[in-house]
Protein backbone atom coordinates (compact mmCIF):
# COMPACT_ATOMS: atom_id res chain seq x y z
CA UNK A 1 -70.43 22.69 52.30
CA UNK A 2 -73.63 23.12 54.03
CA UNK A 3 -75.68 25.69 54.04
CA UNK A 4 -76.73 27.83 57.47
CA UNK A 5 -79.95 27.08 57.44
CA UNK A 6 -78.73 23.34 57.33
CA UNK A 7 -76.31 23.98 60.36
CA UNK A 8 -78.71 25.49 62.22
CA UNK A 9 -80.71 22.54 61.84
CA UNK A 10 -78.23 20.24 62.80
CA UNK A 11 -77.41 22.31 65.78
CA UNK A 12 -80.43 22.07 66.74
CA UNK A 13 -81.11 18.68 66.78
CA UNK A 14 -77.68 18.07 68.41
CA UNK A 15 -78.08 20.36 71.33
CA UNK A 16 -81.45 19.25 72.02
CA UNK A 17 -81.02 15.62 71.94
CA UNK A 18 -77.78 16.50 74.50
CA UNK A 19 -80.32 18.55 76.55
CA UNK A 20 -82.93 15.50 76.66
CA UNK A 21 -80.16 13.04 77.93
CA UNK A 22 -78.36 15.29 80.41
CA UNK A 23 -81.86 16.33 81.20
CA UNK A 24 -82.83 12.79 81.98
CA UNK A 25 -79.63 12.08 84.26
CA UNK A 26 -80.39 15.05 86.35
CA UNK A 27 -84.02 13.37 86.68
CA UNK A 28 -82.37 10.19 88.09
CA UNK A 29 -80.54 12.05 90.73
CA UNK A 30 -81.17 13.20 93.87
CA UNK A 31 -82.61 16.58 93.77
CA UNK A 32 -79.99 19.53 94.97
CA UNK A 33 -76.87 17.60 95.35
CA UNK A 34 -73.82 18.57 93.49
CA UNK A 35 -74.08 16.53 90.40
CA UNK A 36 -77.71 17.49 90.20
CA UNK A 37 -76.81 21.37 89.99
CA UNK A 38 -73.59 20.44 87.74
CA UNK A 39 -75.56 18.44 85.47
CA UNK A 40 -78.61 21.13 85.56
CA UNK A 41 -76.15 23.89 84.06
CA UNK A 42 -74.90 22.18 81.24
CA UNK A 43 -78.46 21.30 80.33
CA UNK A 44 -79.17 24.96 80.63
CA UNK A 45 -76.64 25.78 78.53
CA UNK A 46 -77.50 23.26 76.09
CA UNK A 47 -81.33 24.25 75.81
CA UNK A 48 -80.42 27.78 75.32
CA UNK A 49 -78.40 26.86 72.30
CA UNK A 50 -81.41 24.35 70.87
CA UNK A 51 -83.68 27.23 71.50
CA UNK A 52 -81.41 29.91 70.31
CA UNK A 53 -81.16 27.76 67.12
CA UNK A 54 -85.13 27.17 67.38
CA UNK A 55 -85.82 31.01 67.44
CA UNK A 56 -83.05 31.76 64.71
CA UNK A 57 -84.92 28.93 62.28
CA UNK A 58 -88.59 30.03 63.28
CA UNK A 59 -88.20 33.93 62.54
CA UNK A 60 -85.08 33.61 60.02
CA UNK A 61 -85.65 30.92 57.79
CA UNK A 62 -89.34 29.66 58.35
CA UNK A 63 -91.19 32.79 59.45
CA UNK A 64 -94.45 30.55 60.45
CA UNK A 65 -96.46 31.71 63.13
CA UNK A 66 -97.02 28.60 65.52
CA UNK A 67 -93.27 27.70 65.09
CA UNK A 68 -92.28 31.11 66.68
CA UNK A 69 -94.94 30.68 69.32
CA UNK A 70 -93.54 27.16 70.03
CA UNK A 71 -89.87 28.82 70.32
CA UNK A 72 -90.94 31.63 72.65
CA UNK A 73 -93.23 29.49 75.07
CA UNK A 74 -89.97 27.13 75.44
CA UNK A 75 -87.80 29.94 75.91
CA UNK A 76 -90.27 31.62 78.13
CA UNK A 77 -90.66 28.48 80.62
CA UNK A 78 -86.64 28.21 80.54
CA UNK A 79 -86.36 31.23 82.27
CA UNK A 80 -89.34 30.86 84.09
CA UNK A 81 -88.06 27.85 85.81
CA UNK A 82 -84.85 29.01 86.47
CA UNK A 83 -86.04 32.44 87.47
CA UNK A 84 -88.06 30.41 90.17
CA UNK A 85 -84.77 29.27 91.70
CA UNK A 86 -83.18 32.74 92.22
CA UNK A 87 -86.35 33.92 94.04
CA UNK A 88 -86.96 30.68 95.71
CA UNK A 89 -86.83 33.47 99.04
CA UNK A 90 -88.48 36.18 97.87
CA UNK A 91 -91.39 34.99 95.45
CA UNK A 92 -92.45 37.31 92.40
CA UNK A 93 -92.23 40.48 91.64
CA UNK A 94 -94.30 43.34 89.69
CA UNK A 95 -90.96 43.43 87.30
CA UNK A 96 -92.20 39.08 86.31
CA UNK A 97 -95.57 40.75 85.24
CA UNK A 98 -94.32 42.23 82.07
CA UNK A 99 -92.65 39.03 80.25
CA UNK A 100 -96.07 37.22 81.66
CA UNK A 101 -97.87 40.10 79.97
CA UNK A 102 -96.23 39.73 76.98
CA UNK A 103 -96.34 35.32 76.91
CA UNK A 104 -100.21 36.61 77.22
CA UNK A 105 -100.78 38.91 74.29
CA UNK A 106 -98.73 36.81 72.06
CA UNK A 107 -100.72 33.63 72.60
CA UNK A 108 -104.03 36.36 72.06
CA UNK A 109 -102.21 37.19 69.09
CA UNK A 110 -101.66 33.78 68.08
CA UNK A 111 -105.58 32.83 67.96
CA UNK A 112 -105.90 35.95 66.25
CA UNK A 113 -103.62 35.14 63.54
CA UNK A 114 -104.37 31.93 63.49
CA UNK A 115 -106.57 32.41 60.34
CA UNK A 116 -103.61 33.12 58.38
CA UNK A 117 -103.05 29.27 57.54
CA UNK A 118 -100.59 30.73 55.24
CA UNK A 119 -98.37 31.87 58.04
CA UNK A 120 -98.34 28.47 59.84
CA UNK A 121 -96.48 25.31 59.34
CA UNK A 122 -98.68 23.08 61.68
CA UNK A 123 -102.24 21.60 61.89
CA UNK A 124 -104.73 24.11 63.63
CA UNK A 125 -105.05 21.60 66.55
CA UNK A 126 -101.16 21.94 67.28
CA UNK A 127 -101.48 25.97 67.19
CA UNK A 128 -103.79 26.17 69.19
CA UNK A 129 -102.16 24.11 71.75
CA UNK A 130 -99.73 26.21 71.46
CA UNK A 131 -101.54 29.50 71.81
CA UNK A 132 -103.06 27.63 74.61
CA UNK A 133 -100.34 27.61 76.68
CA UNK A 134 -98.81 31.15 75.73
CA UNK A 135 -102.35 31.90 77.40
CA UNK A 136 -102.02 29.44 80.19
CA UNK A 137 -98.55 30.57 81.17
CA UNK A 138 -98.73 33.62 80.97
CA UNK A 139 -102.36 34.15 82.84
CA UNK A 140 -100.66 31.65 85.83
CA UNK A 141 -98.05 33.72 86.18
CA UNK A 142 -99.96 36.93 86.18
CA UNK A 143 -102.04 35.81 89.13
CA UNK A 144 -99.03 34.20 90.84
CA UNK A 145 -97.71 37.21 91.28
CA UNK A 146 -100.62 38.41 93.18
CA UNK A 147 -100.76 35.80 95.79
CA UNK A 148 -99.70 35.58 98.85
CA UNK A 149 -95.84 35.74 99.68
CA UNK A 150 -95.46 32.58 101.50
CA UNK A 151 -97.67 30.75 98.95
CA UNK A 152 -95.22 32.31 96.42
CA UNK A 153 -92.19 31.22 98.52
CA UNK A 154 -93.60 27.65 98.23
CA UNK A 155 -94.72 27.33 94.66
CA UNK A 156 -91.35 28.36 93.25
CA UNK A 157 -89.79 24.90 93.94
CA UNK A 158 -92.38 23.11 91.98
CA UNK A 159 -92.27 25.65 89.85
CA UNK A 160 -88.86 24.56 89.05
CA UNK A 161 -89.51 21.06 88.92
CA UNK A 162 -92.29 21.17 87.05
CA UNK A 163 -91.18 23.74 84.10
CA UNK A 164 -87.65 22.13 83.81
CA UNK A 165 -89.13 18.70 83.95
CA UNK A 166 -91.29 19.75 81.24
CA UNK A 167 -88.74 21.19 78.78
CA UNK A 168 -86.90 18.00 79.14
């Protein structure tokens, strides 16, 4: 019988590969129709298990520093994106300044730390990619929130696109 740690690993590979190829149909569709918005929830559903299983191996099993960064930035732009659909009307918030505030220390904390080559699983290059765009993210959508309403109103659509399209 397998060990957790071993499920976990096999869920994770299993959910994500699903998410990649439902996440690839929904790319050869036509954007909003039916089977676009079916297809889109199951691959929701199926990245928030790969990540869930991500975050569970990075602080439970592996406890390496760039590995949870990589798991919260995905998780992060997951709900970014989709949280850009529910205020596709309205724009940002003050309330989307906090989890932007926080993407922002932790990739600050992940230079920081960085020196700890103990802590991390990866080659320097790859965590600071990855603190990179904690920083990145979380600075964009610190600004965001300060612009304009109707330039909010039209950047959450590509906001969509663009952080879906890149989790796939």
């Amino acid at each position: 019988m397998p060990d957790f740690h071993t499920l976990n690993i096999i869920a994770h590979i299993t959910t994500g590969s699903l998410a990649i190829l439902a996440g690839l149909l929904i790319l050869s569709r036509p954007k909003g129709d039916k089977a676009h918005r079916v297809t889109g929830r199951v691959t929701l559903a199926l990245a928030i298990l790969c990540v869930s299983t991500a975050l569970i191996g990075a602080f439970i099993f592996r406890g390496k520093l760039d590995l949870m960064g990589a798991s919260l930035i995905i998780s992060y732009n997951l709900w970014a994106g989709m949280r850009a659909l529910k205020l596709r009307d309205n724009g940002r918030r003050t309330a989307d300044l906090v989890p932007a505030i926080g993407v922002f220390i932790l990739g600050v904390g992940l230079v920081a730390l960085s020196q700890l080559t103990e802590r991390l699983n990866w080659p320097l290059t790859l965590v600071y990619s990855i603190a990179g765009s904690l920083l990145t993210f979380g600075a964009w959508d610190m600004v965001r929130t300060l612009l304009p309403s109707r330039w909010r109103l039209w950047l959450n659509p590509a906001e969509h696109a663009f952080r879906m399209t890149g989790l796939i």
